[in-house]
Protein backbone atom coordinates (compact mmCIF):
# COMPACT_ATOMS: atom_id res chain seq x y z
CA UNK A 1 57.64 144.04 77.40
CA UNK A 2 57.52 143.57 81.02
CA UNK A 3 60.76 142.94 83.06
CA UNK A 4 61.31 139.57 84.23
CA UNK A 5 62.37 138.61 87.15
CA UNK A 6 65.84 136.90 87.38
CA UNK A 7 66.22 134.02 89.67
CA UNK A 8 70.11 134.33 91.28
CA UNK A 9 72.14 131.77 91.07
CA UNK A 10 72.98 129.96 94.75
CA UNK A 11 76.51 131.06 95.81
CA UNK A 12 78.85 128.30 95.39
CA UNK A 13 79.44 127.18 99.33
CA UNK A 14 83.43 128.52 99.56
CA UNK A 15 85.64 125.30 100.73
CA UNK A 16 89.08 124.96 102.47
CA UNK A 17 91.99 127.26 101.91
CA UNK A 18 94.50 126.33 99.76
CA UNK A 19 97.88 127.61 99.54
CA UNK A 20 100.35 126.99 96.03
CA UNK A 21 103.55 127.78 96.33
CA UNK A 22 104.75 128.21 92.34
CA UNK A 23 107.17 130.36 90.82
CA UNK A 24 106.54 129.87 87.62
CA UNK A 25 103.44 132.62 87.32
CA UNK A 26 101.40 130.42 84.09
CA UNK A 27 101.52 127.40 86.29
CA UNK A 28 100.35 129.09 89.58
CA UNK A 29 97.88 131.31 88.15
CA UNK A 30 96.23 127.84 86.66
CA UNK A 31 96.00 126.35 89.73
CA UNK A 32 94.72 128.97 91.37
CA UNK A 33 91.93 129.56 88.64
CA UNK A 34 90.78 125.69 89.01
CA UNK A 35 91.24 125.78 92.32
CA UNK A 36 88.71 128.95 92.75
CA UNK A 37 86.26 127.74 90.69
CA UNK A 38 85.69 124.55 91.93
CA UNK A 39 85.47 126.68 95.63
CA UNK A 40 88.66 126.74 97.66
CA UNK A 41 89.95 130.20 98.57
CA UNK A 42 93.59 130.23 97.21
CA UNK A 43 96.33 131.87 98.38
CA UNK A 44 99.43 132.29 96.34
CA UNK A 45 103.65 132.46 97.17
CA UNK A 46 106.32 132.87 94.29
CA UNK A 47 109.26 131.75 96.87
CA UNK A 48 109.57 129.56 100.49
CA UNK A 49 110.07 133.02 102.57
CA UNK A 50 106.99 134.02 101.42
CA UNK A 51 105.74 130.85 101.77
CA UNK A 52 106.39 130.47 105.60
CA UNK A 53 105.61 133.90 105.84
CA UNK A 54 101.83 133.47 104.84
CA UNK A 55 101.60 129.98 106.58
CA UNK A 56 102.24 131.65 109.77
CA UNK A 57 100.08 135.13 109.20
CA UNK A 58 96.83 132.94 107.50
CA UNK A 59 97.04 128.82 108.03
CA UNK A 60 95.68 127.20 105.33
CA UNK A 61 93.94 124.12 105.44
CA UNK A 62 96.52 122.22 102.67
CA UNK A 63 99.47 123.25 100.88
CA UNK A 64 100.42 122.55 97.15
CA UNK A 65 104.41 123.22 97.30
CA UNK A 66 106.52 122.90 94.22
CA UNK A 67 110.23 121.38 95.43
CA UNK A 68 112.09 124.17 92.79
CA UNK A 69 111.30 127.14 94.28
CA UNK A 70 113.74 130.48 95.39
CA UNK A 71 115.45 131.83 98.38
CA UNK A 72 114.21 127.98 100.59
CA UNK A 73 113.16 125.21 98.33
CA UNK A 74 110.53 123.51 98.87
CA UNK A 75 111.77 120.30 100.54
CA UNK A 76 113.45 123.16 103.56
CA UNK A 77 109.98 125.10 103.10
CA UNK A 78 108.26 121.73 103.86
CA UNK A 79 110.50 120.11 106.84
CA UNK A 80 110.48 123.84 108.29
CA UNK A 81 106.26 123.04 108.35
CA UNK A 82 106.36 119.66 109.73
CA UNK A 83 108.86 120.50 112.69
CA UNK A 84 106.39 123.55 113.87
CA UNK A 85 103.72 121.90 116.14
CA UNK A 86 101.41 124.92 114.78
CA UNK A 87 102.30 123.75 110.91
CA UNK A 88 103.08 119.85 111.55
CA UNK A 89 99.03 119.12 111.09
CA UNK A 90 98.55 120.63 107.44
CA UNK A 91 98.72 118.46 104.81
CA UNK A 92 101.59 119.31 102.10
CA UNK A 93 101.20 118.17 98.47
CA UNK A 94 104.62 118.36 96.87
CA UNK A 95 105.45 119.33 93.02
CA UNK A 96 108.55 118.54 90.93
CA UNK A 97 109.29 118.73 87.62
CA UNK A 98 112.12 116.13 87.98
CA UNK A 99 110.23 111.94 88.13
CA UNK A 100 113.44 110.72 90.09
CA UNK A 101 112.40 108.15 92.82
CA UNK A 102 115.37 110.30 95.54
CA UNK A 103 113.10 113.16 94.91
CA UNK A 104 109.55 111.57 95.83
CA UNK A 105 111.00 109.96 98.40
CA UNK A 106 113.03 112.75 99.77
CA UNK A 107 109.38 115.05 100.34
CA UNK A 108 107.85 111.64 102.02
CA UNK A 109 110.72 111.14 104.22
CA UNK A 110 110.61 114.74 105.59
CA UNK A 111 107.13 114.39 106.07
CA UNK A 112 104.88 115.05 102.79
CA UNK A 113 101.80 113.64 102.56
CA UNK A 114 101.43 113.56 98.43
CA UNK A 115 103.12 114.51 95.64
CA UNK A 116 102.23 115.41 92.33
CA UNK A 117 105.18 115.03 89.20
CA UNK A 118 104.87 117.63 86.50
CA UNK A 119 102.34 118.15 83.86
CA UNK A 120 99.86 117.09 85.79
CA UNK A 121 95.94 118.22 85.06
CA UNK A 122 94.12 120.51 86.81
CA UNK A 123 91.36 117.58 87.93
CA UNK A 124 93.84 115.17 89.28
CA UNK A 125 95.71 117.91 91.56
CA UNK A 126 91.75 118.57 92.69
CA UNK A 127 91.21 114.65 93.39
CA UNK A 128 94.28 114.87 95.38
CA UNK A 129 93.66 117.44 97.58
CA UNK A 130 89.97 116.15 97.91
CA UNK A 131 91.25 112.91 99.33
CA UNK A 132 93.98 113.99 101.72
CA UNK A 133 91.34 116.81 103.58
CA UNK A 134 88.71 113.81 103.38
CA UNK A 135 91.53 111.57 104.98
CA UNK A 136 92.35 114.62 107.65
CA UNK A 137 88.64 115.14 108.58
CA UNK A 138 88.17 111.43 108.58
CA UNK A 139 90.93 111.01 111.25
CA UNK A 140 89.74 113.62 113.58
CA UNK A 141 85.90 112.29 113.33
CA UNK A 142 87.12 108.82 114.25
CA UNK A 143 89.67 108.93 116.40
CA UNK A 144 88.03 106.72 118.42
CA UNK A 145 86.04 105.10 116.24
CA UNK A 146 86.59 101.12 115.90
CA UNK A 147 87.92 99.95 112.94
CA UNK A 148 87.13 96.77 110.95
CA UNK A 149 89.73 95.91 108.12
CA UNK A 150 89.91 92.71 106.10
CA UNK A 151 88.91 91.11 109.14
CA UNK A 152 91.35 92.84 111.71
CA UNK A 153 89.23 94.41 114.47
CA UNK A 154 91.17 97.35 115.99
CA UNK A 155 89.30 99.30 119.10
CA UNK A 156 91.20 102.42 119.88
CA UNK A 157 89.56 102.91 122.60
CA UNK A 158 89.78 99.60 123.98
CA UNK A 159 93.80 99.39 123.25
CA UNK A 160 92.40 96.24 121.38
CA UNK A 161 93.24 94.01 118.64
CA UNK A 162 91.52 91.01 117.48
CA UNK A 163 92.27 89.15 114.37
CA UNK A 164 89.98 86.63 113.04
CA UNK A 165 88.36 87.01 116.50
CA UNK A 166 91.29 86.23 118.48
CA UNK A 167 92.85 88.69 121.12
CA UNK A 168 96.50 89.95 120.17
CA UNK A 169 99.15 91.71 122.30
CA UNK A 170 100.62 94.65 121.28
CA UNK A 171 102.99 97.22 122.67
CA UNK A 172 101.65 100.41 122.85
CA UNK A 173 103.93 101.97 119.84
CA UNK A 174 102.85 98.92 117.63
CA UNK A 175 99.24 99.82 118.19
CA UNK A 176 99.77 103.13 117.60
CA UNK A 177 101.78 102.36 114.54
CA UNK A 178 99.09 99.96 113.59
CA UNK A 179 96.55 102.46 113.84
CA UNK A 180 97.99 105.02 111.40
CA UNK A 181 98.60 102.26 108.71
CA UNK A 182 95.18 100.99 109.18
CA UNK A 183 93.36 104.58 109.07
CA UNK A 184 94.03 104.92 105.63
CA UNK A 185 94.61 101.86 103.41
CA UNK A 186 96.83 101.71 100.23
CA UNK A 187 98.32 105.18 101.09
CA UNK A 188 102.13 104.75 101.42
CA UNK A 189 103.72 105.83 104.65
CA UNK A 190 107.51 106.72 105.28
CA UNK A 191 109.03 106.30 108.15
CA UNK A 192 108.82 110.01 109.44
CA UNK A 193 105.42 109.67 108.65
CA UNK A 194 105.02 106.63 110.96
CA UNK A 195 107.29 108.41 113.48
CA UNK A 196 104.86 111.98 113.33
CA UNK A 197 101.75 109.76 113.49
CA UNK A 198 102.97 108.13 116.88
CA UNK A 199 104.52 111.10 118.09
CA UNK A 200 103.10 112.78 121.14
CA UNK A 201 101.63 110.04 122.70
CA UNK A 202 104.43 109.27 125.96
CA UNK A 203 106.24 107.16 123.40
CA UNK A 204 109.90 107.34 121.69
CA UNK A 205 109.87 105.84 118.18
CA UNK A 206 112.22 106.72 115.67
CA UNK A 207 112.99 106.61 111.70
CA UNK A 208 115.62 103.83 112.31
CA UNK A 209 113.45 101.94 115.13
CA UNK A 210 110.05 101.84 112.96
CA UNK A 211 111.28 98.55 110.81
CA UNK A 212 111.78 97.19 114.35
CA UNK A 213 108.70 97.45 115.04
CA UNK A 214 107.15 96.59 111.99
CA UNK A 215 108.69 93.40 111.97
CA UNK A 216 107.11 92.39 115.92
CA UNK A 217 103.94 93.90 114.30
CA UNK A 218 103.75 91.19 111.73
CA UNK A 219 104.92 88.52 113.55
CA UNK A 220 102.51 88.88 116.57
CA UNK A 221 99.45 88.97 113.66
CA UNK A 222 100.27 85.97 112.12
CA UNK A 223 98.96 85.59 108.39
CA UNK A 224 97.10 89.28 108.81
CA UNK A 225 100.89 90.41 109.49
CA UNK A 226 101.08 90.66 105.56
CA UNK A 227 98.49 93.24 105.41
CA UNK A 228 101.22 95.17 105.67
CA UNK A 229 102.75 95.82 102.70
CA UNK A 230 106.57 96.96 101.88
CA UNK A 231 106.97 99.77 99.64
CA UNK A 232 110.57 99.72 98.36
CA UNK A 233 112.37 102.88 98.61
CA UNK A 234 109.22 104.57 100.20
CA UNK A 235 107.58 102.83 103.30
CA UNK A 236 104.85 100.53 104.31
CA UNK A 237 101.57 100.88 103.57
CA UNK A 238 98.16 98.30 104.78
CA UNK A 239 96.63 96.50 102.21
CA UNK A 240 93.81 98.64 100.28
């Protein structure tokens, strides 16, 4: 019999790093086995010193963070992240096993961008990270970009807003605060969120000012000033 010749398989193109932070080892060790096959290189931490440890030494591109974790929990782990200006840009998906509202609102408040509420299966904790590094690459492609939402024209470029066709005059923090609402409809912002995504641009805005804002926001759009929505408890979020 002659030998045949075995085609290789292509080599799965390797994807964004991923770092869980699980202490219970079952848990993490599925996650990272889902994880790796569908690409990502995964990184693991059993505790939040080891966590920031490895965030600093090899920045990943997200972070999977349970809130129940030893020596800092993961709500410390995660506000430690978003106050570092070398940290503050990954996205952070946060894990508890407890489906209280205070504790999904406590990780959005200090700055998570997800969360996930345990069991949850291996293929929705991929479709979640999917969408929050398509959301991140998204933002940095079109920073500029114009943007055209249920008929509200926003031109970043420009500083311009024009709703149904018609010119409207906004402060510079509402247009900024506009603009990270409108980059991503139906996700829910907090507050800090808002805050973080206005932050750095020669402007003070706080948690306790944002509603302030919100509210001249709406009323200087007119009927598109309920594309904003109200998330009780949570934030605001623009109309998907």
């Amino acid at each position: 019999m002659k030998n045949q010749e075995v085609t290789p398989r292509p080599a799965r193109p390797v994807k964004e790093n991923v770092l869980v932070v699980e202490d219970e080892q079952d848990l993490q060790e599925l996650m990272k086995f889902n994880l790796s096959r569908e690409g990502y290189r995964v990184q693991c931490a059993s505790n939040g010193r080891e966590a920031l440890d490895l965030v600093r030494r090899h920045p990943p591109h997200i972070i999977v963070l349970d809130v129940l974790i030893p020596e800092i929990d993961g709500l410390e782990v995660c506000r430690a992240l978003k106050a570092d200006t070398t940290s503050s840009h990954i996205p952070i998906i946060m894990v508890t096993a407890r489906s209280e509202e205070s504790d999904v609102v406590a990780g959005l408040e200090i700055g998570a961008d997800d969360y996930l509420t345990k069991p949850f299966s291996p293929r929705v904790l991929i479709a979640r990270i999917r969408a929050l590094l398509r959301r991140k690459a998204a933002q940095k492609v079109g920073e500029q970009s114009p943007l055209d939402v249920h008929g509200l024209q926003i031109h970043p470029g420009r500083h311009e807003v024009l709703a149904g066709g018609q010119p409207i005059e906004l402060s510079f923090t509402e247009f900024r605060i506009l603009l990270v609402l409108a980059r991503a409809p139906g996700w829910v912002f907090s507050r800090y969120q808002i805050v973080d995504g206005v932050r750095g641009h020669d402007t003070i805005v706080t948690d306790r000012s944002v509603d302030v804002h919100i509210a001249s926001l709406r009323k200087k759009l007119g009927d598109y000033g309920q594309l904003i929505e109200t998330v009780r408890g949570v934030g605001y979020r623009f109309k998907a």
